[in-house]
Protein backbone atom coordinates (compact mmCIF):
# COMPACT_ATOMS: atom_id res chain seq x y z
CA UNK A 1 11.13 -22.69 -15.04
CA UNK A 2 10.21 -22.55 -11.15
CA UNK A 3 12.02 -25.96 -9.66
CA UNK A 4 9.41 -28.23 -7.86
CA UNK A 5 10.31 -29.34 -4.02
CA UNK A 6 8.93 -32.88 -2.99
CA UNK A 7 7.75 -32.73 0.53
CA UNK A 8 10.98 -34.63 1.47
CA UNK A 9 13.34 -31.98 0.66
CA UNK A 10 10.84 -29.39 2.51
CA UNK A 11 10.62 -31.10 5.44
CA UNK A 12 14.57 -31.14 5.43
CA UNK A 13 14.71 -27.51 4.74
CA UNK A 14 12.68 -26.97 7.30
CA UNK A 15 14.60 -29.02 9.67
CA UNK A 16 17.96 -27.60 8.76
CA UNK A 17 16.84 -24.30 9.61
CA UNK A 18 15.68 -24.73 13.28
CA UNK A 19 18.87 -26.24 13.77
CA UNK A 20 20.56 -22.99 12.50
CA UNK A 21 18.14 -21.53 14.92
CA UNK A 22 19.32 -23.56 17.10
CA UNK A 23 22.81 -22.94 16.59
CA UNK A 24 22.24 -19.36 16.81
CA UNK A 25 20.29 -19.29 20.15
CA UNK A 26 23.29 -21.29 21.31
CA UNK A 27 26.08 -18.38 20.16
CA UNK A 28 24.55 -15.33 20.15
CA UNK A 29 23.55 -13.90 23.60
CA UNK A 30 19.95 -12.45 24.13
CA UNK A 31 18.84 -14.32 21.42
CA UNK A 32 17.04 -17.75 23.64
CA UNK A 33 14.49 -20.43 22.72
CA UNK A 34 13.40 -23.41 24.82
CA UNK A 35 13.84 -26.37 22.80
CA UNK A 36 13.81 -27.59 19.42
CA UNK A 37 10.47 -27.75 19.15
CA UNK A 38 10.49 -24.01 19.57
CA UNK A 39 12.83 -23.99 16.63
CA UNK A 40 11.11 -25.80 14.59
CA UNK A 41 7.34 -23.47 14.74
CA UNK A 42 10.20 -20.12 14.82
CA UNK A 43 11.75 -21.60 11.55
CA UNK A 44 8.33 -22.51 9.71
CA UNK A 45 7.14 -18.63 11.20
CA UNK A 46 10.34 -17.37 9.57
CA UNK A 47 9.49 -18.75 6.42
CA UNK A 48 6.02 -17.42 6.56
CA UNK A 49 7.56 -13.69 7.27
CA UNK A 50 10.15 -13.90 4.77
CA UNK A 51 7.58 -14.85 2.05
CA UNK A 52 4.78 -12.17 3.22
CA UNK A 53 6.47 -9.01 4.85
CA UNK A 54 10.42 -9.49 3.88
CA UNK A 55 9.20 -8.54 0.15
CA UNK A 56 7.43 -5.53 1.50
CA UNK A 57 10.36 -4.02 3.74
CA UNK A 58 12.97 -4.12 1.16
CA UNK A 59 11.12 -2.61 -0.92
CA UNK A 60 10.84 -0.09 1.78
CA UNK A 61 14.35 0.59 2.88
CA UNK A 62 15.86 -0.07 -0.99
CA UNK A 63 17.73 3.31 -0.61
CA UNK A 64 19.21 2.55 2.74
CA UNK A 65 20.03 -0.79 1.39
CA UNK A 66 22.01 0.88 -1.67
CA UNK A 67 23.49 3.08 0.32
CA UNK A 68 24.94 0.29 2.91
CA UNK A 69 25.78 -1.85 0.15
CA UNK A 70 23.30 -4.66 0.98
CA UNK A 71 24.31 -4.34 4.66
CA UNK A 72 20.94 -3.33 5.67
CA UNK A 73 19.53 -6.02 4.60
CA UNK A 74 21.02 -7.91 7.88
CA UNK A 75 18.71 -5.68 9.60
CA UNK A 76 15.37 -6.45 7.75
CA UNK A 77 16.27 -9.69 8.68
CA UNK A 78 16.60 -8.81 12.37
CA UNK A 79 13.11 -7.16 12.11
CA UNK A 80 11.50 -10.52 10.87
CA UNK A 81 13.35 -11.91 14.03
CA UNK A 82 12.07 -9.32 16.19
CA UNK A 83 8.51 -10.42 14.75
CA UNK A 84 8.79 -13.59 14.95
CA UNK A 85 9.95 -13.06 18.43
CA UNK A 86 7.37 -11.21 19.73
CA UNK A 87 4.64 -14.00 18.57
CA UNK A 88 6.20 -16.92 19.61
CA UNK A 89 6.07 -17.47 23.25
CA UNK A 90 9.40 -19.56 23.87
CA UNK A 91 11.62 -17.49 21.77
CA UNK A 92 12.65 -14.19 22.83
CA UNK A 93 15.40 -11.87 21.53
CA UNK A 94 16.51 -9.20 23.87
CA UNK A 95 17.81 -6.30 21.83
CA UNK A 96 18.47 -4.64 18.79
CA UNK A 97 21.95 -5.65 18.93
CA UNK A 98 20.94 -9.24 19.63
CA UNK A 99 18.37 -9.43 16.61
CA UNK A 100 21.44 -8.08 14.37
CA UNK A 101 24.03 -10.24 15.39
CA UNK A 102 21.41 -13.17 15.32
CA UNK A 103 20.73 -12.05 11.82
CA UNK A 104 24.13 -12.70 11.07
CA UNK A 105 24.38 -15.68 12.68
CA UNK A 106 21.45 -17.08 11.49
CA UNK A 107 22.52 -16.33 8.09
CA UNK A 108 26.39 -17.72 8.48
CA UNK A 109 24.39 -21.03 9.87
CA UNK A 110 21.80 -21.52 7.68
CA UNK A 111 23.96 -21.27 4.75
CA UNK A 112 26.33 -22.95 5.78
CA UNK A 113 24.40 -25.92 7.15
CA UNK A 114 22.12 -26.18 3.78
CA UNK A 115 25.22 -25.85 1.72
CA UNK A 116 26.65 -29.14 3.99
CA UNK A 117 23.57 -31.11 3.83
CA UNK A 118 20.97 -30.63 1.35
């Protein structure tokens, strides 16, 4: 049985992730956004990626994800960074090496954060 989000617990999902992004834009260097507001469209984008192309490129690079032991998957997630990058006018992320360590970040953050508060 698929559990069933109110709208309250989205919207603080959705809020705990730009400050992740936040957080992240704040350690990881290359990896810039203007202000939380910026966050906040990046993080709903984000979600939007993850649930339409994440699916399809890990599908993609399953044997390279094997093969790395799941480490790969760090840099799908720097691809749907790069993406979300390149769409969004007041984020921007530098590198390759930027997106990757943001991926990690992001991912330290975020779980860390929701694990704290929701």
């Amino acid at each position: 049985m698929v559990a069933e989000m109110s709208w309250l617990e989205l919207l603080a999902h959705w809020v705990v992730s730009a400050v992740a992004l936040s957080l992240t834009s704040a350690l990881v260097p290359g990896f810039k956004m203007k202000g939380f507001s910026t966050a906040m469209v990046a993080a709903l984008f984000i979600a939007v990626a993850n649930f339409f192309v994440r699916p399809f490129l890990v599908f993609l690079t399953f044997p390279l994800t094997i093969l790395t032991l799941g480490f790969f998957l760090f840099v799908v997630d720097a691809i749907i960074l790069r993406l979300s990058a390149a769409f969004l006018k007041d984020f921007e992320i530098s590198g390759w090496f930027s997106a990757i360590i943001g991926a990690i970040v992001l991912s330290l953050t975020g779980g860390l954060l929701h694990w704290l508060f929701i």
